[in-house]
PDB file of N, CA and C in Angstrom:
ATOM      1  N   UNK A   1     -11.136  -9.303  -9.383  1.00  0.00           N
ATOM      2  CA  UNK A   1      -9.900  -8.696  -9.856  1.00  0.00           C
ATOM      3  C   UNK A   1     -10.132  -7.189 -10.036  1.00  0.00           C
ATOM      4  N   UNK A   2      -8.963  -6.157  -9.678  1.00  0.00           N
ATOM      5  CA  UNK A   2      -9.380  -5.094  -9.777  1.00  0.00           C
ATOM      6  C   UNK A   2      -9.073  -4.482 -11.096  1.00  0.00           C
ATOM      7  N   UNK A   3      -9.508  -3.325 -11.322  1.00  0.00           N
ATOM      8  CA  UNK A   3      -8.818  -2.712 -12.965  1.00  0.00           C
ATOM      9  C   UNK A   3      -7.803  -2.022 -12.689  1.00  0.00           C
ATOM     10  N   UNK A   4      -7.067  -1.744 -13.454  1.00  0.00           N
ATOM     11  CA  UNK A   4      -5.538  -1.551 -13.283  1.00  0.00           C
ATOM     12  C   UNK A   4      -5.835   0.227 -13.643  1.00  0.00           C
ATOM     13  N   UNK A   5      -6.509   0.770 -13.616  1.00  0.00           N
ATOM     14  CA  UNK A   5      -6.745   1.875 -13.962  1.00  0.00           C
ATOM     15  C   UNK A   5      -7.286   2.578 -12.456  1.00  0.00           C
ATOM     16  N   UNK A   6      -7.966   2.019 -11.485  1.00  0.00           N
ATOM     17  CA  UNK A   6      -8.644   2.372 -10.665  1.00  0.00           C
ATOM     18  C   UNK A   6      -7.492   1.656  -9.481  1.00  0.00           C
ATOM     19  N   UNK A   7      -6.818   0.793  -9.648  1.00  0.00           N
ATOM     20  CA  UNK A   7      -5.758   0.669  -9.223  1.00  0.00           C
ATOM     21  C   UNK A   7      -4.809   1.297  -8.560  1.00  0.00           C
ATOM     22  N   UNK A   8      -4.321   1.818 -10.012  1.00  0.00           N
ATOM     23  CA  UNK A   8      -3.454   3.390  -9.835  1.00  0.00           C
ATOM     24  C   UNK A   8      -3.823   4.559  -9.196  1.00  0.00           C
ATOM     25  N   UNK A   9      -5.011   4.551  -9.324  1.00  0.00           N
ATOM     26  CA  UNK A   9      -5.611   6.066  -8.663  1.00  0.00           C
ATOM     27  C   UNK A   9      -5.780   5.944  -7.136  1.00  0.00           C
ATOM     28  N   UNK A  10      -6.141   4.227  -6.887  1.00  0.00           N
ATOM     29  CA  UNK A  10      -6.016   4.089  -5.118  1.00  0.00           C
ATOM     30  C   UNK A  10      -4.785   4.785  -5.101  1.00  0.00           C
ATOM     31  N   UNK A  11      -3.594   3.947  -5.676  1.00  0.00           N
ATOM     32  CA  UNK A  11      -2.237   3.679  -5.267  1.00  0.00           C
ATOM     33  C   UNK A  11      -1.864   5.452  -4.858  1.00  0.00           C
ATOM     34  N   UNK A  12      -1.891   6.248  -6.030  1.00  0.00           N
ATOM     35  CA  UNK A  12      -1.553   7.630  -5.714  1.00  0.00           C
ATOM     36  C   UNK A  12      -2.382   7.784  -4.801  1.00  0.00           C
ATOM     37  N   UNK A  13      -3.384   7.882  -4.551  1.00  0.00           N
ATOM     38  CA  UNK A  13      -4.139   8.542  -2.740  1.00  0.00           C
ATOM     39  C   UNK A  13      -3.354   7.702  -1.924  1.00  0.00           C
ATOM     40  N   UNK A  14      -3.154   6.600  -1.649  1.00  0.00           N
ATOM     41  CA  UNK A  14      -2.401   6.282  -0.620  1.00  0.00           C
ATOM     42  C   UNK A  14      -0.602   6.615  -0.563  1.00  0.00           C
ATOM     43  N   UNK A  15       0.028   6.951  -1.992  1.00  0.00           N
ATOM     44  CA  UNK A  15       1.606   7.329  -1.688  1.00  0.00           C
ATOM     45  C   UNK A  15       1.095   8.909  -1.822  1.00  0.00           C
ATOM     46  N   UNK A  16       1.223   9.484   0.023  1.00  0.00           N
ATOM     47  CA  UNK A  16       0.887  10.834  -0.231  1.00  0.00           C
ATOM     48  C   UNK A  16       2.119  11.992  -1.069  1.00  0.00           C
ATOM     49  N   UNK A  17       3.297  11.085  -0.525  1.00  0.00           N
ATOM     50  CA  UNK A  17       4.542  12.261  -0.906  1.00  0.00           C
ATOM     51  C   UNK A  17       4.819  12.117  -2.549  1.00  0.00           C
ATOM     52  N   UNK A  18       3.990  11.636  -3.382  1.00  0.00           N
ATOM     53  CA  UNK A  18       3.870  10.837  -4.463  1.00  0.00           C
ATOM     54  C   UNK A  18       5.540  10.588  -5.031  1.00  0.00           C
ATOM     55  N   UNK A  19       6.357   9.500  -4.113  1.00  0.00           N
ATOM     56  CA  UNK A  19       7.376   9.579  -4.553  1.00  0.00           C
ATOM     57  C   UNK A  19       7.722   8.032  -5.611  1.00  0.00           C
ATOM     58  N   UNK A  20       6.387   7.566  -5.696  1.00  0.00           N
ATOM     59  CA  UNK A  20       5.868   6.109  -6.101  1.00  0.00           C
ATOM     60  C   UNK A  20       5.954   5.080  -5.620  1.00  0.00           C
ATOM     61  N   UNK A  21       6.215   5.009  -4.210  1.00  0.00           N
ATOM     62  CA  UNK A  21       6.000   3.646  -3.609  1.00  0.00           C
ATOM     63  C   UNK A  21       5.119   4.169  -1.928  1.00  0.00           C
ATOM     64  N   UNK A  22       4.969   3.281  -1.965  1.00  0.00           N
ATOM     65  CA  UNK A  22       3.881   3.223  -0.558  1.00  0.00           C
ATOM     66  C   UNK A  22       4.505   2.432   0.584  1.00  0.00           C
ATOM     67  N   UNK A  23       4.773   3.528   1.604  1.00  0.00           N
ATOM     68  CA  UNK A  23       5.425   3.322   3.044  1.00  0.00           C
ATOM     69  C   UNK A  23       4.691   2.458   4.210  1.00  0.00           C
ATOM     70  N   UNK A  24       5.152   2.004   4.709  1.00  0.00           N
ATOM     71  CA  UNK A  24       4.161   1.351   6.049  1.00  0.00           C
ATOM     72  C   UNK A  24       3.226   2.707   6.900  1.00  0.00           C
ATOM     73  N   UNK A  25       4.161   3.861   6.853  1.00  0.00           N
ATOM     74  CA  UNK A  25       3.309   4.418   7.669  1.00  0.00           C
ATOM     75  C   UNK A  25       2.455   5.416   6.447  1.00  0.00           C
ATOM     76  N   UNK A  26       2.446   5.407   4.901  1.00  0.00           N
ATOM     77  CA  UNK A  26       1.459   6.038   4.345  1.00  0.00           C
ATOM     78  C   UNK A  26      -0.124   5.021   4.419  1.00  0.00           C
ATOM     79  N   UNK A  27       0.650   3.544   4.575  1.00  0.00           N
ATOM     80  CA  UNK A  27      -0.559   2.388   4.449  1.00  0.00           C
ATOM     81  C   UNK A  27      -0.818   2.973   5.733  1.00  0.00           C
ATOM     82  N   UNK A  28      -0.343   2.752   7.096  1.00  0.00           N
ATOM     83  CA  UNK A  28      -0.952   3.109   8.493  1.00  0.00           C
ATOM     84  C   UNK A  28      -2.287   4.243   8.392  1.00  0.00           C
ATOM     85  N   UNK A  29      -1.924   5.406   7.360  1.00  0.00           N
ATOM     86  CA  UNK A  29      -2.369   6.415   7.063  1.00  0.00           C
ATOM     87  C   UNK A  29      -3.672   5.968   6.362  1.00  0.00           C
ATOM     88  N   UNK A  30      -3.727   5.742   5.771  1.00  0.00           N
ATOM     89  CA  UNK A  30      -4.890   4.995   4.651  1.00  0.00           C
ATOM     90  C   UNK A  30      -5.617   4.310   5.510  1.00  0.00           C
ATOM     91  N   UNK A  31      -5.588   3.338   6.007  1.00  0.00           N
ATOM     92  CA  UNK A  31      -5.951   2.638   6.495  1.00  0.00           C
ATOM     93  C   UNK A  31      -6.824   3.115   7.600  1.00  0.00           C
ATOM     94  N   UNK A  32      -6.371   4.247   8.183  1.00  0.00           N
ATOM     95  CA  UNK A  32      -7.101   5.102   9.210  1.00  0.00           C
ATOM     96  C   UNK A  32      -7.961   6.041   8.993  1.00  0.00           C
ATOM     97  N   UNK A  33      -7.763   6.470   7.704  1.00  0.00           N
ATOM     98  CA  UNK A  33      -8.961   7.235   6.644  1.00  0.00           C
ATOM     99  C   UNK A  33      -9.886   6.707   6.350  1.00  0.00           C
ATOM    100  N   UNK A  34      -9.611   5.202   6.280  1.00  0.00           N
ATOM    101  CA  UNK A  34     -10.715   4.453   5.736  1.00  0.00           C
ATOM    102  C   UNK A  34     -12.170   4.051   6.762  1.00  0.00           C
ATOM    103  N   UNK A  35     -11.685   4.526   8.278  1.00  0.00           N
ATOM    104  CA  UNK A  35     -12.538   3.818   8.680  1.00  0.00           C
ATOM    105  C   UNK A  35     -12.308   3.797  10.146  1.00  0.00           C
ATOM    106  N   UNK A  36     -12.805   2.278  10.492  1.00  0.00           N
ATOM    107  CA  UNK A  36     -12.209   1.485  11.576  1.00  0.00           C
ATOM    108  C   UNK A  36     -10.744   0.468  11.925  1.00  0.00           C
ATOM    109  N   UNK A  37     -10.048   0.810  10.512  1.00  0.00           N
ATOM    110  CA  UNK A  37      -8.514   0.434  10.393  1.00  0.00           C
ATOM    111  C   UNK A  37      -7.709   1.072  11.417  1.00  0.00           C
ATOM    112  N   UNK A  38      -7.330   1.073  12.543  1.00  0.00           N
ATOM    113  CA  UNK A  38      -6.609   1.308  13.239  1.00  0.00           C
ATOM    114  C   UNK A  38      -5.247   0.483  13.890  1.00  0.00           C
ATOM    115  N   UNK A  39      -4.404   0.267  13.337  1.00  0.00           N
ATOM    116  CA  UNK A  39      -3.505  -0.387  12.992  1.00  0.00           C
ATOM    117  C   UNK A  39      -1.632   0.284  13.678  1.00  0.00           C
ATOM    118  N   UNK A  40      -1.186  -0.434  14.029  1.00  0.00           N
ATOM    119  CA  UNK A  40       0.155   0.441  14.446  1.00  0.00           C
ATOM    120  C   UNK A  40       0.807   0.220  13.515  1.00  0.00           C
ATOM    121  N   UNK A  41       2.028   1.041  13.810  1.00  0.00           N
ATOM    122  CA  UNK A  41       3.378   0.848  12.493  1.00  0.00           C
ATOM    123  C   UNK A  41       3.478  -0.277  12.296  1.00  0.00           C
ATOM    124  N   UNK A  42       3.604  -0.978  13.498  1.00  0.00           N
ATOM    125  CA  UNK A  42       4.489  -2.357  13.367  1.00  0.00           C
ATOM    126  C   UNK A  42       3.759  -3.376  12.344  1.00  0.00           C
ATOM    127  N   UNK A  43       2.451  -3.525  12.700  1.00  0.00           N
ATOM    128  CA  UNK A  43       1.221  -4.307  11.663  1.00  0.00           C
ATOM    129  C   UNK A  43       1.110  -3.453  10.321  1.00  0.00           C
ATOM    130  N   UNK A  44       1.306  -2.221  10.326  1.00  0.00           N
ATOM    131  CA  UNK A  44       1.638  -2.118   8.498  1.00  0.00           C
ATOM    132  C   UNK A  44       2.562  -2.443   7.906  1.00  0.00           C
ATOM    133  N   UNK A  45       3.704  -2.171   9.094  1.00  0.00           N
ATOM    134  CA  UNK A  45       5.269  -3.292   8.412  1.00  0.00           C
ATOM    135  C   UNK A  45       4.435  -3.833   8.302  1.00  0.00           C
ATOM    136  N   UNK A  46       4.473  -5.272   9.146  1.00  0.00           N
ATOM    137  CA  UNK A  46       4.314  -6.685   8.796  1.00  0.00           C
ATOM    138  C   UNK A  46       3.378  -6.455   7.197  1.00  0.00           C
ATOM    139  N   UNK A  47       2.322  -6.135   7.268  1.00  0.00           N
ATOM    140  CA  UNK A  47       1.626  -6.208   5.988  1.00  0.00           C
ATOM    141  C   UNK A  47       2.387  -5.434   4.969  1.00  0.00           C
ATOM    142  N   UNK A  48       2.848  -4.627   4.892  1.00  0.00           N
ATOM    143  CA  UNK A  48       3.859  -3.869   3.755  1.00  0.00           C
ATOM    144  C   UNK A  48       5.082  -5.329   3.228  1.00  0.00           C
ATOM    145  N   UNK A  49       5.710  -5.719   4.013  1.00  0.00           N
ATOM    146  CA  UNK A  49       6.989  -6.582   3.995  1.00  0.00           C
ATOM    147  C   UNK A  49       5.901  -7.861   3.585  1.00  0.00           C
ATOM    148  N   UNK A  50       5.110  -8.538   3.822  1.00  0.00           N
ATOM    149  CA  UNK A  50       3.962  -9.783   3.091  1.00  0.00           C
ATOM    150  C   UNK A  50       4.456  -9.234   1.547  1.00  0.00           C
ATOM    151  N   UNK A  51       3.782  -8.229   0.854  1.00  0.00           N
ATOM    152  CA  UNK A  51       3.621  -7.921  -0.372  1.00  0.00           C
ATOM    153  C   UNK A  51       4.706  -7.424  -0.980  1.00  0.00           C
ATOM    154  N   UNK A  52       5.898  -7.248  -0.247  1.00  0.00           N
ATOM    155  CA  UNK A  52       7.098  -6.654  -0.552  1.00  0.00           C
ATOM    156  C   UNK A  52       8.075  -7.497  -1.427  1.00  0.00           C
ATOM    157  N   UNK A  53       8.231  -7.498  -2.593  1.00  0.00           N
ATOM    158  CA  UNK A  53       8.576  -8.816  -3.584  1.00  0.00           C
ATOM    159  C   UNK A  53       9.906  -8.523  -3.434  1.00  0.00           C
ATOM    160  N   UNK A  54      10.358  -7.572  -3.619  1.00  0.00           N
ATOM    161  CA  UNK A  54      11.600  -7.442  -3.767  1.00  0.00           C
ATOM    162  C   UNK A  54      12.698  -6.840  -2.576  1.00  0.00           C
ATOM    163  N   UNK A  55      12.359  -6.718  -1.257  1.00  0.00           N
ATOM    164  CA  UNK A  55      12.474  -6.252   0.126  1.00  0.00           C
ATOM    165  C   UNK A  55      12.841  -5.055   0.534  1.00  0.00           C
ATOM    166  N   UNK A  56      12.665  -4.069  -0.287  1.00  0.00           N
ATOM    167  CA  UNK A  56      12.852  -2.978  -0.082  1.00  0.00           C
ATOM    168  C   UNK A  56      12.448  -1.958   0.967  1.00  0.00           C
ATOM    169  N   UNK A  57      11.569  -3.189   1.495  1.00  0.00           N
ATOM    170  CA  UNK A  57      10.389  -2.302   2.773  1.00  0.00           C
ATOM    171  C   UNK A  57       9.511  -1.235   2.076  1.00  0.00           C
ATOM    172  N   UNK A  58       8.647  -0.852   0.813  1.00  0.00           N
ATOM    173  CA  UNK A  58       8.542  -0.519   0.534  1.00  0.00           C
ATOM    174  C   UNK A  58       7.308  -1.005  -0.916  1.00  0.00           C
ATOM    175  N   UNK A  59       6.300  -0.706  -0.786  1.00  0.00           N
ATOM    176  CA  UNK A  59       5.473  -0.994  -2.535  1.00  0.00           C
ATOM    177  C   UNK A  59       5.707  -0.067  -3.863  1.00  0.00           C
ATOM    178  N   UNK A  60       6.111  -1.300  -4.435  1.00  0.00           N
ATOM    179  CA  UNK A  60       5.377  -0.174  -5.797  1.00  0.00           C
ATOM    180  C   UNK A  60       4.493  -0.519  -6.378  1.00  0.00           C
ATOM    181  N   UNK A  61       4.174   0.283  -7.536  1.00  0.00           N
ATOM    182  CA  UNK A  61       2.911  -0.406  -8.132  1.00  0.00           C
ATOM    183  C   UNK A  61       2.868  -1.571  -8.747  1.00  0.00           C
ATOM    184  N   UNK A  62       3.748  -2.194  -9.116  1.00  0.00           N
ATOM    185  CA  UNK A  62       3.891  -3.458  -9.355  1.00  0.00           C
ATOM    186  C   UNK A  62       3.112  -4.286  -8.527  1.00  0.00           C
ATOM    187  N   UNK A  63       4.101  -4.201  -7.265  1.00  0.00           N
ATOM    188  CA  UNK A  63       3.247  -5.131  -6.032  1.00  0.00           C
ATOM    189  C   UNK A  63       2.273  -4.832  -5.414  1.00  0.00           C
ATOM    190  N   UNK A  64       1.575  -3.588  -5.677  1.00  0.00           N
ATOM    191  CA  UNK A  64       0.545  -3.373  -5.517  1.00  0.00           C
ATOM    192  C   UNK A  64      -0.257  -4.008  -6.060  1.00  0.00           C
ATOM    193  N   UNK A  65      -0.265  -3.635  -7.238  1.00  0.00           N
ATOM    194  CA  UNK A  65      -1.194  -4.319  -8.646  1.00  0.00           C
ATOM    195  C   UNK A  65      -1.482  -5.895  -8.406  1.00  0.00           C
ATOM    196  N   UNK A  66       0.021  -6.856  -8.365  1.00  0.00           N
ATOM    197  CA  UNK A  66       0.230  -8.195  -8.231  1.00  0.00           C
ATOM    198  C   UNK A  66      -0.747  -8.636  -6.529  1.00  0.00           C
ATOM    199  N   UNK A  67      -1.051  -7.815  -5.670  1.00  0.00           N
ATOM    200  CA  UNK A  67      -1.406  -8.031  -4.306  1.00  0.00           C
ATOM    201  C   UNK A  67      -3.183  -8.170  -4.780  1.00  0.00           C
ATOM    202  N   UNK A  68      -3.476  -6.796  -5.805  1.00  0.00           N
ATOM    203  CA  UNK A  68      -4.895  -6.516  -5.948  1.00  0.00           C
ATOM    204  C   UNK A  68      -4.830  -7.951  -7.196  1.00  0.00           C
ATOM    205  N   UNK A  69      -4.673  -8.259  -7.951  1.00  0.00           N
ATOM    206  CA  UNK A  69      -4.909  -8.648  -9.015  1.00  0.00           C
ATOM    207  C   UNK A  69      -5.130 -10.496  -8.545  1.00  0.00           C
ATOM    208  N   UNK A  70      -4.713 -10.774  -7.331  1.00  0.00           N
ATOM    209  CA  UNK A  70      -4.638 -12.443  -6.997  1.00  0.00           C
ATOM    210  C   UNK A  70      -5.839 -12.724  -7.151  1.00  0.00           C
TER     211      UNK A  70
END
């Protein structure tokens, strides 16, 4: 389980425009920083819309938290 403190601090590095939710293409973004994540839009939709509780196309920290915390 992660801490909800270290949580948050991912969450802001990954919502760059810090407008508080996290886009498919800021995850695309992240994801490509990280590494060998190379991923298209379409597969961060899909994974954005999985964790998307409320369908906004869109995370907040809520569902962030609820995604890290299973």
């Amino acid at each position: 389980m992660a801490d909800i403190e270290e949580a948050r601090k991912q969450f802001e590095r990954i919502d760059t425009d810090g407008d508080g939710v996290i886009t498919a293409a800021e995850f695309k973004t992240a994801l490509a920083q990280g590494g060998d994540w190379n991923v298209t839009e379409t597969v961060a939709e899909a994974v954005i819309k999985t964790r998307d509780l409320n369908g906004d196309k869109v995370l907040s920290f809520d569902e962030f938290w609820a995604y890290l915390s299973q």
